[in-house]
PDB file of N, CA and C in Angstrom:
ATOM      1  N   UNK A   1       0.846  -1.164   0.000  1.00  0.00           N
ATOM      2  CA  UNK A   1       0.000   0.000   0.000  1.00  0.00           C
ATOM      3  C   UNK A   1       0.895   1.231   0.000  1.00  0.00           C
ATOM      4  N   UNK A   2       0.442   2.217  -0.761  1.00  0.00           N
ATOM      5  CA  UNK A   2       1.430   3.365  -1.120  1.00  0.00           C
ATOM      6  C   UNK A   2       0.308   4.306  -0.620  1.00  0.00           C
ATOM      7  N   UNK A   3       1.114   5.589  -0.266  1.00  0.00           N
ATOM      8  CA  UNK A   3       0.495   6.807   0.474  1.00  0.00           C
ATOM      9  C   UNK A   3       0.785   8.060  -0.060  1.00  0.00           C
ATOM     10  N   UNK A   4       0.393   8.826  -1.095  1.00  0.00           N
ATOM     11  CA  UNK A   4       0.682   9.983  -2.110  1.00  0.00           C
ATOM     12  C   UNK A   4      -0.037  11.397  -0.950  1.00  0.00           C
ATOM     13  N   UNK A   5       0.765  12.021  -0.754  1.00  0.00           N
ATOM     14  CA  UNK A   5       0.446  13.247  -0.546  1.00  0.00           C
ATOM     15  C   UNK A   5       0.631  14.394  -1.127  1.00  0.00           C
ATOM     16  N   UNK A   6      -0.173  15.203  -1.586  1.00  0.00           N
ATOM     17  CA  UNK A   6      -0.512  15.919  -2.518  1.00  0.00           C
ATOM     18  C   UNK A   6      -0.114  17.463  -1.694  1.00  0.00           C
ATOM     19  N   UNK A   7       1.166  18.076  -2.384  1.00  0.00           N
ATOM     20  CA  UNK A   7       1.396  19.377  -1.843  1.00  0.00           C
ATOM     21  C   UNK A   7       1.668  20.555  -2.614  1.00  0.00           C
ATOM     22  N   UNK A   8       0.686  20.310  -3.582  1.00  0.00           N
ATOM     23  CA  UNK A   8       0.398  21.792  -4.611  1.00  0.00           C
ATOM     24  C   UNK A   8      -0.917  22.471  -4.350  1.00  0.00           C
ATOM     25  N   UNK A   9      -1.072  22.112  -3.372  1.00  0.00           N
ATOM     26  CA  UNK A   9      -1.940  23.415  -2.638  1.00  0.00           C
ATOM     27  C   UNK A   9      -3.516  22.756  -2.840  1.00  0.00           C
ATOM     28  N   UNK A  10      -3.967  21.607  -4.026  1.00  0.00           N
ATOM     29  CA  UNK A  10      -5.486  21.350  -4.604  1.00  0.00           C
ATOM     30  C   UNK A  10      -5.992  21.035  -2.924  1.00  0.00           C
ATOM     31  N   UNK A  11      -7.030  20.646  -3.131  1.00  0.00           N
ATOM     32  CA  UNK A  11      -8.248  20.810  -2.525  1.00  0.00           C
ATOM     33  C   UNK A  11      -8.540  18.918  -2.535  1.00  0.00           C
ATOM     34  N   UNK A  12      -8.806  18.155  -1.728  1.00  0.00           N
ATOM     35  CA  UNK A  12      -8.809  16.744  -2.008  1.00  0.00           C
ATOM     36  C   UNK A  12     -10.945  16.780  -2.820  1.00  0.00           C
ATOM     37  N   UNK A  13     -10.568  16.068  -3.602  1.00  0.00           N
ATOM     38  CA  UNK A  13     -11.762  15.759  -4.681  1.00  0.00           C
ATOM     39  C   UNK A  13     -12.930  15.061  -4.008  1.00  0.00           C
ATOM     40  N   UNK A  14     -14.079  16.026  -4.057  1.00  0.00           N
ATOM     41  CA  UNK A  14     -15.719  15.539  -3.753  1.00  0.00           C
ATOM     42  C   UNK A  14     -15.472  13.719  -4.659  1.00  0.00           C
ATOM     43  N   UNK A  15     -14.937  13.508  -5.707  1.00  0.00           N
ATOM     44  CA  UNK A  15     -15.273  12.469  -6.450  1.00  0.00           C
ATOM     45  C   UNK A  15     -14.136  11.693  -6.750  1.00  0.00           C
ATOM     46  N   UNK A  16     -13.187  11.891  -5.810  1.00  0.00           N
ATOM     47  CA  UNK A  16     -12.008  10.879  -5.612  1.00  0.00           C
ATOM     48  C   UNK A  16     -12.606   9.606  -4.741  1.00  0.00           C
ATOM     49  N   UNK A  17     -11.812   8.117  -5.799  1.00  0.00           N
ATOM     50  CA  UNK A  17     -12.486   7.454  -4.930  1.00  0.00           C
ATOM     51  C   UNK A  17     -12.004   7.129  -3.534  1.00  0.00           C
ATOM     52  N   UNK A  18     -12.575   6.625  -2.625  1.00  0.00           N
ATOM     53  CA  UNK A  18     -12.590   5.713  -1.714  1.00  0.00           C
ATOM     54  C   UNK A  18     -11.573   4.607  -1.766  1.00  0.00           C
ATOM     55  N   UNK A  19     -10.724   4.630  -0.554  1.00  0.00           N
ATOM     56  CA  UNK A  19      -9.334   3.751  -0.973  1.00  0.00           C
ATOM     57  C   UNK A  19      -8.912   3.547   0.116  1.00  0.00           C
ATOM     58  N   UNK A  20      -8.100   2.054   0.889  1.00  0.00           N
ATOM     59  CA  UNK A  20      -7.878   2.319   1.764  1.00  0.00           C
ATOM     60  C   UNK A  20      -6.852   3.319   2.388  1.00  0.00           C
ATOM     61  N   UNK A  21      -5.690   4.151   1.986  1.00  0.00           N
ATOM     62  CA  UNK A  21      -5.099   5.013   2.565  1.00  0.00           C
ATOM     63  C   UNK A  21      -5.567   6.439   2.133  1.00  0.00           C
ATOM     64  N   UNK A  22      -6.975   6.610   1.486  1.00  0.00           N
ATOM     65  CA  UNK A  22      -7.476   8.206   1.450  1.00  0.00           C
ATOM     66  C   UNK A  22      -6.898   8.683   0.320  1.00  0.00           C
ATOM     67  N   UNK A  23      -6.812  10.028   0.344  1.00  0.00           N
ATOM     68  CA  UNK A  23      -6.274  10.888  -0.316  1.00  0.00           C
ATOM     69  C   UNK A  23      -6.368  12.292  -0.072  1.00  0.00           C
ATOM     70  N   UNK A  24      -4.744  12.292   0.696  1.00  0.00           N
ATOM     71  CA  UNK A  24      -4.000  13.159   1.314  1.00  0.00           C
ATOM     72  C   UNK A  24      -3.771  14.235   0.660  1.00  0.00           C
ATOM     73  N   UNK A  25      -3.363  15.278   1.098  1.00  0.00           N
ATOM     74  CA  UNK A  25      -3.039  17.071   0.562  1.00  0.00           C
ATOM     75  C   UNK A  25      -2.444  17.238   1.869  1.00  0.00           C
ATOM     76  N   UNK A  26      -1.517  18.090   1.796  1.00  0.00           N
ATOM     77  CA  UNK A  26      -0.390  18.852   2.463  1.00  0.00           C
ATOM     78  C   UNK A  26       0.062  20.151   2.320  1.00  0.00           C
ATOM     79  N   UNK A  27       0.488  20.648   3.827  1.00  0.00           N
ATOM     80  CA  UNK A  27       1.511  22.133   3.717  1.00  0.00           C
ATOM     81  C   UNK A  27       1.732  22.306   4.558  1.00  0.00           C
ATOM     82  N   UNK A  28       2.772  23.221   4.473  1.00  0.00           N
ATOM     83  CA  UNK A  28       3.582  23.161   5.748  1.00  0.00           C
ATOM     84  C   UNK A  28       2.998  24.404   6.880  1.00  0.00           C
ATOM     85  N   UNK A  29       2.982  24.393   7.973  1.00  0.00           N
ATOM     86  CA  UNK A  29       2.203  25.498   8.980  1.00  0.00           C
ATOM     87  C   UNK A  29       3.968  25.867   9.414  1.00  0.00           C
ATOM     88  N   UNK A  30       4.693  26.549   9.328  1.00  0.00           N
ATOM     89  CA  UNK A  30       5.638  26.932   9.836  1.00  0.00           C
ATOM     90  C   UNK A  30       6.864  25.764   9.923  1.00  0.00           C
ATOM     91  N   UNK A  31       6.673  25.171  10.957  1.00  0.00           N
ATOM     92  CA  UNK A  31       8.046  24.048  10.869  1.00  0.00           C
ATOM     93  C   UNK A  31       7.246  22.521  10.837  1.00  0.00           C
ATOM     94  N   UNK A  32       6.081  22.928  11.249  1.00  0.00           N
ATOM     95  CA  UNK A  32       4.663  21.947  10.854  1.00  0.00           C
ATOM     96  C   UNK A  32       4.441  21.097   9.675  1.00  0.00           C
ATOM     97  N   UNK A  33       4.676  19.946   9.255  1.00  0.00           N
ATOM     98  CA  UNK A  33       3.846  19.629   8.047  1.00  0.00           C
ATOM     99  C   UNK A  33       2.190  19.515   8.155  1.00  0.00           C
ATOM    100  N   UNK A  34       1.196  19.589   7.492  1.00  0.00           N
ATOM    101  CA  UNK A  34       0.191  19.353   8.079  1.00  0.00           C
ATOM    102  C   UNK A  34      -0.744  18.724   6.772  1.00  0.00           C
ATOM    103  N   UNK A  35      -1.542  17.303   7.218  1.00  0.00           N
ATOM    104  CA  UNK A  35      -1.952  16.632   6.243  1.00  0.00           C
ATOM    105  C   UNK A  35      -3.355  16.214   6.603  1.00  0.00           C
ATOM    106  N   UNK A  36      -3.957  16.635   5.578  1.00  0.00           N
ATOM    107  CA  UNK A  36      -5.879  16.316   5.861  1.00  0.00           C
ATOM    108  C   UNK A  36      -5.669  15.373   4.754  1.00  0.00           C
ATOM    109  N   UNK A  37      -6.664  14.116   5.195  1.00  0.00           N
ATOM    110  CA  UNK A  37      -6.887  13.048   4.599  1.00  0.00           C
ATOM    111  C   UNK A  37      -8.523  12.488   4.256  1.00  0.00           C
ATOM    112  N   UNK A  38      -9.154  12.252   3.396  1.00  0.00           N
ATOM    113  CA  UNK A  38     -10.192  12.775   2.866  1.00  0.00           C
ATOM    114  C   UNK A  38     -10.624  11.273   2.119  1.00  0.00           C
ATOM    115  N   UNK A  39     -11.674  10.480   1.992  1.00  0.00           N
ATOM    116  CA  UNK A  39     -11.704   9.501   1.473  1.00  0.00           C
ATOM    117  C   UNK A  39     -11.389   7.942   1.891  1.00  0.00           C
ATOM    118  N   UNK A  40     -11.422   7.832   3.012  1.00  0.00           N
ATOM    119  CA  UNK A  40     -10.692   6.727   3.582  1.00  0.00           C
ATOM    120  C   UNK A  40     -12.079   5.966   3.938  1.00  0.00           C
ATOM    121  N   UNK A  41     -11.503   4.674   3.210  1.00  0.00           N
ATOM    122  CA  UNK A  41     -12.918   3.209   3.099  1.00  0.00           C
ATOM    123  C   UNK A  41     -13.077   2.835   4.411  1.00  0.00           C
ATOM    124  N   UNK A  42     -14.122   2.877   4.780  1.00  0.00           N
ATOM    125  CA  UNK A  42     -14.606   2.716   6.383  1.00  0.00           C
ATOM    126  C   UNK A  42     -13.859   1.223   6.831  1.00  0.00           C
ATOM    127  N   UNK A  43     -13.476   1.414   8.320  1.00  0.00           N
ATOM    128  CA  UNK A  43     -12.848   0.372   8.587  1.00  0.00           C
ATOM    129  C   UNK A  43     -10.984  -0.721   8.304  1.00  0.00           C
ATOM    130  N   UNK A  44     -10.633   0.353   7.138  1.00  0.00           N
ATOM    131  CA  UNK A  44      -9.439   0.080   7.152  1.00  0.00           C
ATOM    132  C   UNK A  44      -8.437   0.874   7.121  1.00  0.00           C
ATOM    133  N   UNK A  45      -8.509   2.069   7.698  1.00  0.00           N
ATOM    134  CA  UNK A  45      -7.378   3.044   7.984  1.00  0.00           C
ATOM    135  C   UNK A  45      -7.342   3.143   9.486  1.00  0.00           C
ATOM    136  N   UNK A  46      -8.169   2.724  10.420  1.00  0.00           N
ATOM    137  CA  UNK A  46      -8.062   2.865  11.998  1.00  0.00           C
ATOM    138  C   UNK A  46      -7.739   1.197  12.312  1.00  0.00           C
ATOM    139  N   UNK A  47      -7.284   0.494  12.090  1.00  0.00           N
ATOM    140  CA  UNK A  47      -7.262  -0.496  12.636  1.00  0.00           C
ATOM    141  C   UNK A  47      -6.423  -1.350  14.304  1.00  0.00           C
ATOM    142  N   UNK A  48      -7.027  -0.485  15.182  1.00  0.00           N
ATOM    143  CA  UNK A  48      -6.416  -0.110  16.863  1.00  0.00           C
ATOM    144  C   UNK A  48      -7.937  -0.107  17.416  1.00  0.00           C
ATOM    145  N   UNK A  49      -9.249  -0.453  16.773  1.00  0.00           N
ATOM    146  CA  UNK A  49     -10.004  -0.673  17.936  1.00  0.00           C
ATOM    147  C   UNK A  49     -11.052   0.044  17.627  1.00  0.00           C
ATOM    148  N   UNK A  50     -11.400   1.384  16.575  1.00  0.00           N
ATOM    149  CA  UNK A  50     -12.798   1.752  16.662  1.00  0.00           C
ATOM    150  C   UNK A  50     -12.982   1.847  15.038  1.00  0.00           C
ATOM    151  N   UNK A  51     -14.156   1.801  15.090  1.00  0.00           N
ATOM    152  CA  UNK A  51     -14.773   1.909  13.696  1.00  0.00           C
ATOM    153  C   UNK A  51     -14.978   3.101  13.301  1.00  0.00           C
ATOM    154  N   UNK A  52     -14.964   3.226  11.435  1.00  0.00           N
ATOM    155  CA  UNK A  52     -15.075   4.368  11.113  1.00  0.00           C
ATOM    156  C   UNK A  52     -15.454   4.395   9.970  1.00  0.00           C
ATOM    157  N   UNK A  53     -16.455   5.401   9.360  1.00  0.00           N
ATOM    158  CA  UNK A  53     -17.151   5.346   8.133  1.00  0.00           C
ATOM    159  C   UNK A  53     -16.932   6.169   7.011  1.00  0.00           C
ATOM    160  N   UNK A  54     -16.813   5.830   5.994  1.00  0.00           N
ATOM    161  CA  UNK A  54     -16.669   6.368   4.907  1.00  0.00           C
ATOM    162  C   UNK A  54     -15.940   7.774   4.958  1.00  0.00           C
ATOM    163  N   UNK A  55     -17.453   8.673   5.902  1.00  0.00           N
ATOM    164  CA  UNK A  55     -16.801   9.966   5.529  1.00  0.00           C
ATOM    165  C   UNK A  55     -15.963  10.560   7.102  1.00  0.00           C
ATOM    166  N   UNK A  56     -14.498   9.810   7.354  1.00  0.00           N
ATOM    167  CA  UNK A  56     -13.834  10.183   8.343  1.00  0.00           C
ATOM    168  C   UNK A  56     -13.181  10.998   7.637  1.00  0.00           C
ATOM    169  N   UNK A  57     -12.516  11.753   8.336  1.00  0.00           N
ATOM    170  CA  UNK A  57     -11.661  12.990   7.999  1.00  0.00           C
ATOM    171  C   UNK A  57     -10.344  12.881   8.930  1.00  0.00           C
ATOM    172  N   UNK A  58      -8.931  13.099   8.294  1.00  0.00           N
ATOM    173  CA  UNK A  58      -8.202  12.850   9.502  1.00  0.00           C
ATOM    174  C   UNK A  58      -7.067  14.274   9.452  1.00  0.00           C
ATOM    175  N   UNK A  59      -7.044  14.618  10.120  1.00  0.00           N
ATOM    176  CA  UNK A  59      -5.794  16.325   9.680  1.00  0.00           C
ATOM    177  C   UNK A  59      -4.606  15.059  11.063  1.00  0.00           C
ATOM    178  N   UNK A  60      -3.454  15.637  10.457  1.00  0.00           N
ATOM    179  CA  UNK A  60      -2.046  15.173  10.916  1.00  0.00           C
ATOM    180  C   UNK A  60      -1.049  15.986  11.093  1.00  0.00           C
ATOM    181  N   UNK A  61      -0.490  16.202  11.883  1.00  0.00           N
ATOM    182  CA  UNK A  61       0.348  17.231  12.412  1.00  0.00           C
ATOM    183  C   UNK A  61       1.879  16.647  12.571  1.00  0.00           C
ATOM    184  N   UNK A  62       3.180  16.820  11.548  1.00  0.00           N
ATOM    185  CA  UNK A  62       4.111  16.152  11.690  1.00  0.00           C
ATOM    186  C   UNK A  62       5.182  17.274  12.511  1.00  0.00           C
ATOM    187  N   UNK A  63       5.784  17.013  13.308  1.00  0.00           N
ATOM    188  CA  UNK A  63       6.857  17.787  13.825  1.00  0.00           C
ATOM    189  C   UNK A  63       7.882  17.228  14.362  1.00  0.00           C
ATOM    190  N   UNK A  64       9.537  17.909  14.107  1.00  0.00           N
ATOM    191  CA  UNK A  64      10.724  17.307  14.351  1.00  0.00           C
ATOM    192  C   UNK A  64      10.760  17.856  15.966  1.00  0.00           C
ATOM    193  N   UNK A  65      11.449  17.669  16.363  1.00  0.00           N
ATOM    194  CA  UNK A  65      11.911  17.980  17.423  1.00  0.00           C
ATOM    195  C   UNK A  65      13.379  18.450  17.346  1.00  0.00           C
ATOM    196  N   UNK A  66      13.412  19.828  18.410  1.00  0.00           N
ATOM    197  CA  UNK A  66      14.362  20.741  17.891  1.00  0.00           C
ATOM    198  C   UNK A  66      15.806  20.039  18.016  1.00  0.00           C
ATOM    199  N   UNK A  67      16.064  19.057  18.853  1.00  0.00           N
ATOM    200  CA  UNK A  67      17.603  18.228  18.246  1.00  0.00           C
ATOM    201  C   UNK A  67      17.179  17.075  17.080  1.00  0.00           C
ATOM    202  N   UNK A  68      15.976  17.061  16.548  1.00  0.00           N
ATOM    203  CA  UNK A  68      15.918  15.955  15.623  1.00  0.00           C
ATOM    204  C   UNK A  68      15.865  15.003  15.426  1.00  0.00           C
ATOM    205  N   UNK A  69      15.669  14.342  17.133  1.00  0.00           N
ATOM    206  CA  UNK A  69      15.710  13.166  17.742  1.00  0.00           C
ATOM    207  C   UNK A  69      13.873  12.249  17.960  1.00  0.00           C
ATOM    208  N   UNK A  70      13.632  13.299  18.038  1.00  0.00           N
ATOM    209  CA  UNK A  70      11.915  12.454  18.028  1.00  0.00           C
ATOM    210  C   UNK A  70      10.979  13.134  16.669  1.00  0.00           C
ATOM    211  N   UNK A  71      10.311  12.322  16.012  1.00  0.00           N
ATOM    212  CA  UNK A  71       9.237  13.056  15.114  1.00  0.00           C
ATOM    213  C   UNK A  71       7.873  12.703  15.989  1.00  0.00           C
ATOM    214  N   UNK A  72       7.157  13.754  15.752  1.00  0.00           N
ATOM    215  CA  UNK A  72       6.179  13.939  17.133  1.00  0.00           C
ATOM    216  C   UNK A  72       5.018  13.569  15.913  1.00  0.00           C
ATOM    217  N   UNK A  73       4.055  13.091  16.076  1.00  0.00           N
ATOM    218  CA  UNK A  73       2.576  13.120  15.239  1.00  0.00           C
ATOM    219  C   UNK A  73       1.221  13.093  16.086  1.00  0.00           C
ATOM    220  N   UNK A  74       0.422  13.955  15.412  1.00  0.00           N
ATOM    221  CA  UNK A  74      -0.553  14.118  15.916  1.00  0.00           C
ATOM    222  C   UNK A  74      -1.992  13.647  15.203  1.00  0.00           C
ATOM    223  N   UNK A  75      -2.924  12.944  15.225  1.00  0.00           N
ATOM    224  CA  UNK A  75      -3.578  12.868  14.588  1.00  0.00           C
ATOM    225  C   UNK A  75      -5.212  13.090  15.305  1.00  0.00           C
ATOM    226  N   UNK A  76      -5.672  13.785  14.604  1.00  0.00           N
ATOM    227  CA  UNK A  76      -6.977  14.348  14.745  1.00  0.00           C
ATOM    228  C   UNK A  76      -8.415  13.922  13.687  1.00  0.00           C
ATOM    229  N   UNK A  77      -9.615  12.908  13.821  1.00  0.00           N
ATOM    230  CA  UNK A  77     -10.087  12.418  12.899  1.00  0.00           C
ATOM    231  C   UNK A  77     -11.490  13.263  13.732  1.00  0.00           C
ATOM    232  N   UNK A  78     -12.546  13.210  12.621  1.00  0.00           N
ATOM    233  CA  UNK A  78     -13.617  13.846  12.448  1.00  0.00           C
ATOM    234  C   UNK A  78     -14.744  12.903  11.473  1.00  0.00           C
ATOM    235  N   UNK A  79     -15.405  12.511  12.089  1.00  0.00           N
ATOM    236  CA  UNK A  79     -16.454  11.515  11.497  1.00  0.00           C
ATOM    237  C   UNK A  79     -17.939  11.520  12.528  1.00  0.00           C
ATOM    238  N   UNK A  80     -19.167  12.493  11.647  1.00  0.00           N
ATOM    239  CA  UNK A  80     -20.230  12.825  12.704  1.00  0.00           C
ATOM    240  C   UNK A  80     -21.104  11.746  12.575  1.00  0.00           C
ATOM    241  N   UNK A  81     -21.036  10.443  11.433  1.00  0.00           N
ATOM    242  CA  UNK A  81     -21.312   9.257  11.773  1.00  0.00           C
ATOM    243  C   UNK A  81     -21.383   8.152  13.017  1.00  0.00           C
ATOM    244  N   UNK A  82     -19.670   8.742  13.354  1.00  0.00           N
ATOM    245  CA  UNK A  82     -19.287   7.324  14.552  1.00  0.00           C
ATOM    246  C   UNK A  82     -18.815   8.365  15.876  1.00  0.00           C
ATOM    247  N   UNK A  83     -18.143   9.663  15.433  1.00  0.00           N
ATOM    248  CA  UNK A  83     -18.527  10.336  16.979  1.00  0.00           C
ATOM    249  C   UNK A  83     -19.019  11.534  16.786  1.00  0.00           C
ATOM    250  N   UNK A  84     -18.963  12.205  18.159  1.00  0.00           N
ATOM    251  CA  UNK A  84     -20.121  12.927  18.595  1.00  0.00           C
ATOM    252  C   UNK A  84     -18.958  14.509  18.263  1.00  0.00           C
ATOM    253  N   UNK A  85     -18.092  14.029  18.769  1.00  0.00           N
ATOM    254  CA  UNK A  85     -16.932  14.899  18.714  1.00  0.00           C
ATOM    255  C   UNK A  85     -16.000  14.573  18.125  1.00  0.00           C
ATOM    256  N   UNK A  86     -14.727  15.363  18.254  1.00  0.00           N
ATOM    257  CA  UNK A  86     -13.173  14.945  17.690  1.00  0.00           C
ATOM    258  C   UNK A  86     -12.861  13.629  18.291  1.00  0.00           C
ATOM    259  N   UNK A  87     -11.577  13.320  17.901  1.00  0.00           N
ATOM    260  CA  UNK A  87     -11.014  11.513  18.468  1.00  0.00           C
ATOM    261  C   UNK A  87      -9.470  12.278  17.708  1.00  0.00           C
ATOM    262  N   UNK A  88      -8.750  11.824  18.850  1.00  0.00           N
ATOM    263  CA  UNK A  88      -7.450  12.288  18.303  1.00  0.00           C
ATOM    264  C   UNK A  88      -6.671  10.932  19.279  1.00  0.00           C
ATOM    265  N   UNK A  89      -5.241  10.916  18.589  1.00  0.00           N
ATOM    266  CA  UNK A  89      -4.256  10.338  19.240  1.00  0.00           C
ATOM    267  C   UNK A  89      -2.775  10.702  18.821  1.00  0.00           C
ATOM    268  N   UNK A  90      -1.702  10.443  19.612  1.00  0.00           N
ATOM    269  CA  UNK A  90      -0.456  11.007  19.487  1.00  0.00           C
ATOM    270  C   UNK A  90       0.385   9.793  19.791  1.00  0.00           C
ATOM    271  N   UNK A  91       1.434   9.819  19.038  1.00  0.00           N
ATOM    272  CA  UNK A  91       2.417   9.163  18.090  1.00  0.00           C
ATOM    273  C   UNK A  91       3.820   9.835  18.710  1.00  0.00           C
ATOM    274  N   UNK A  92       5.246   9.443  18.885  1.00  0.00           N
ATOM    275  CA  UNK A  92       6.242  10.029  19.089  1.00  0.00           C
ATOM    276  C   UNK A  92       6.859   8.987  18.658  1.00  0.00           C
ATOM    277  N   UNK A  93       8.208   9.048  17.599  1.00  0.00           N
ATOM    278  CA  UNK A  93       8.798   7.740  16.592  1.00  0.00           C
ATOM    279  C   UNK A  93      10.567   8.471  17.209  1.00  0.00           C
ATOM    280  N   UNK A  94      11.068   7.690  18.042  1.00  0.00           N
ATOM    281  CA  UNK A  94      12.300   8.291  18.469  1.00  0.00           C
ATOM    282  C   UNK A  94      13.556   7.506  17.442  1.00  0.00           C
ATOM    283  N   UNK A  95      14.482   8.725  16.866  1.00  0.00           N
ATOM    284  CA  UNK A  95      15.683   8.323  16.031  1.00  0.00           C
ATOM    285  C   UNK A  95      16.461   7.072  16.692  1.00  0.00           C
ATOM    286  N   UNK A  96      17.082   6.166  15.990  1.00  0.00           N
ATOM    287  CA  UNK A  96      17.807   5.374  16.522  1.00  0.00           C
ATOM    288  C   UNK A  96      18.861   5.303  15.542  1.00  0.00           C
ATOM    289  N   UNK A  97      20.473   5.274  15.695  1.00  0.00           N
ATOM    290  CA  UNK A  97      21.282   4.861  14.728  1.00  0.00           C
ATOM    291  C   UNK A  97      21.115   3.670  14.268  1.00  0.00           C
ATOM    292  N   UNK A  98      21.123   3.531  12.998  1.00  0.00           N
ATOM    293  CA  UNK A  98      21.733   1.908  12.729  1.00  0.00           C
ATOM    294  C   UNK A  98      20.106   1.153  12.205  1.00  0.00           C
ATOM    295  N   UNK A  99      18.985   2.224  12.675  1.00  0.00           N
ATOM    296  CA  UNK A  99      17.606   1.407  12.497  1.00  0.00           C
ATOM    297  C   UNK A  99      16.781   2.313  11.425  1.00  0.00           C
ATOM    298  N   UNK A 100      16.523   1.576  10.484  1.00  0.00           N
ATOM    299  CA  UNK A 100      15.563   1.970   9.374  1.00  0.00           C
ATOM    300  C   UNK A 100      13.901   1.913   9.458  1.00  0.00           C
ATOM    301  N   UNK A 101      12.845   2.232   8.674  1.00  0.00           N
ATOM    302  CA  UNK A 101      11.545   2.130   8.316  1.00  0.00           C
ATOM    303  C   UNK A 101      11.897   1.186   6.692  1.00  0.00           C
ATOM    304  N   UNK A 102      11.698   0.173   6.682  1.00  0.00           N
ATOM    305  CA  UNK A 102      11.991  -0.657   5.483  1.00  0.00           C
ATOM    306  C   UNK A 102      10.247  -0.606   4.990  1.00  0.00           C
ATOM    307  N   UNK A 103       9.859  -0.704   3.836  1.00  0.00           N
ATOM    308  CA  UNK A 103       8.916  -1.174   3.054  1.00  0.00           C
ATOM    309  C   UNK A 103       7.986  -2.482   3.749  1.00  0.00           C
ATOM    310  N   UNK A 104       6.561  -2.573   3.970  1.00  0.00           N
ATOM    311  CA  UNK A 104       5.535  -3.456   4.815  1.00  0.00           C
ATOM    312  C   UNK A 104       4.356  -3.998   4.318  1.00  0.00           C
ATOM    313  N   UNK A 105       4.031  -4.507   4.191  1.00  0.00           N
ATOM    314  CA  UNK A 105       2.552  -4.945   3.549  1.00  0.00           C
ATOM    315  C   UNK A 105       1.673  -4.569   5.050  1.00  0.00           C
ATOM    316  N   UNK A 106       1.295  -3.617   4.864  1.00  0.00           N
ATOM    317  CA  UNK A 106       0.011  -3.355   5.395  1.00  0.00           C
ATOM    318  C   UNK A 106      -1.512  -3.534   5.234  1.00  0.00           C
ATOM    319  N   UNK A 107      -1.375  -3.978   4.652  1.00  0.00           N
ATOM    320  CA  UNK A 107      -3.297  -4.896   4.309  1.00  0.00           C
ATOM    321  C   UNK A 107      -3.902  -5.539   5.432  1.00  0.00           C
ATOM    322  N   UNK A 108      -4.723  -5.138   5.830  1.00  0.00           N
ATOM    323  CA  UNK A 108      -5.451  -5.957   7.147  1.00  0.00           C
ATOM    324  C   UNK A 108      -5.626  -7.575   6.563  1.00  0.00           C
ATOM    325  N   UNK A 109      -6.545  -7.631   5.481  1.00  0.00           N
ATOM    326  CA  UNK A 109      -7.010  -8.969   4.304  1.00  0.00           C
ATOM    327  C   UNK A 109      -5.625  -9.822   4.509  1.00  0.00           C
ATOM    328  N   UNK A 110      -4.413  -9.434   4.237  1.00  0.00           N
ATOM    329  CA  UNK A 110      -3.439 -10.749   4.187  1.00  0.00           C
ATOM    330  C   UNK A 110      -3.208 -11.378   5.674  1.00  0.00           C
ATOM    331  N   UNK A 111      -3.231 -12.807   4.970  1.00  0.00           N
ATOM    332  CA  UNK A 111      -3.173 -13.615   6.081  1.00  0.00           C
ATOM    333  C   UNK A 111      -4.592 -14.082   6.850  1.00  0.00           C
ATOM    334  N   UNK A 112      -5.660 -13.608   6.570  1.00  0.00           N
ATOM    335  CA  UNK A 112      -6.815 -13.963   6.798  1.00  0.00           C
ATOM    336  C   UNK A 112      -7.877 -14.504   6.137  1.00  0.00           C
TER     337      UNK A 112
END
């Protein structure tokens, strides 16, 4: 599964389809990246425990940390289907020498 984020400023599409990783748009808020995600097929982009429908919405907040040692994430989803309010959670991915992010099959479906 591949994840395209879109950072020429468009607007994510009323008639883009439905996919499991959405379809992302980006820009930067100062030292901020910041990514609204728009389109995501109910049920396979949260997979940690709650359900979510069609029209979730997720804005993402990427930030380094000023020695460069932690990338901080924030994620904020919006769906007046499944809640009442916001649902957010936070992420902190600390640098390690010597350790990579290699390529994953992320598909819930494999193996089942």
């Amino acid at each position: 599964m591949y994840r395209l984020i879109f950072m020429d400023g468009r607007e994510i599409p009323a008639d883009a389809p439905v996919s499991k990783s959405g379809y992302s748009v980006g820009h930067w808020d100062g030292d901020e990246l910041v990514v609204e995600t728009g389109r995501i097929a109910s049920g396979t982009f949260m997979n940690n425990g709650f359900n979510h429908s069609d029209n979730i919405r997720m804005t993402e907040r990427f930030q380094m940390s000023q020695d460069g040692q932690v990338l901080a994430l924030t994620q904020v989803y919006e769906d007046p289907e499944v809640f009442s309010g916001l649902a957010s959670r936070y992420m902190a991915f600390q640098k390690r020498a010597g350790e990579y992010v290699y390529p994953y099959e992320c598909d819930p479906s494999f193996g089942h």
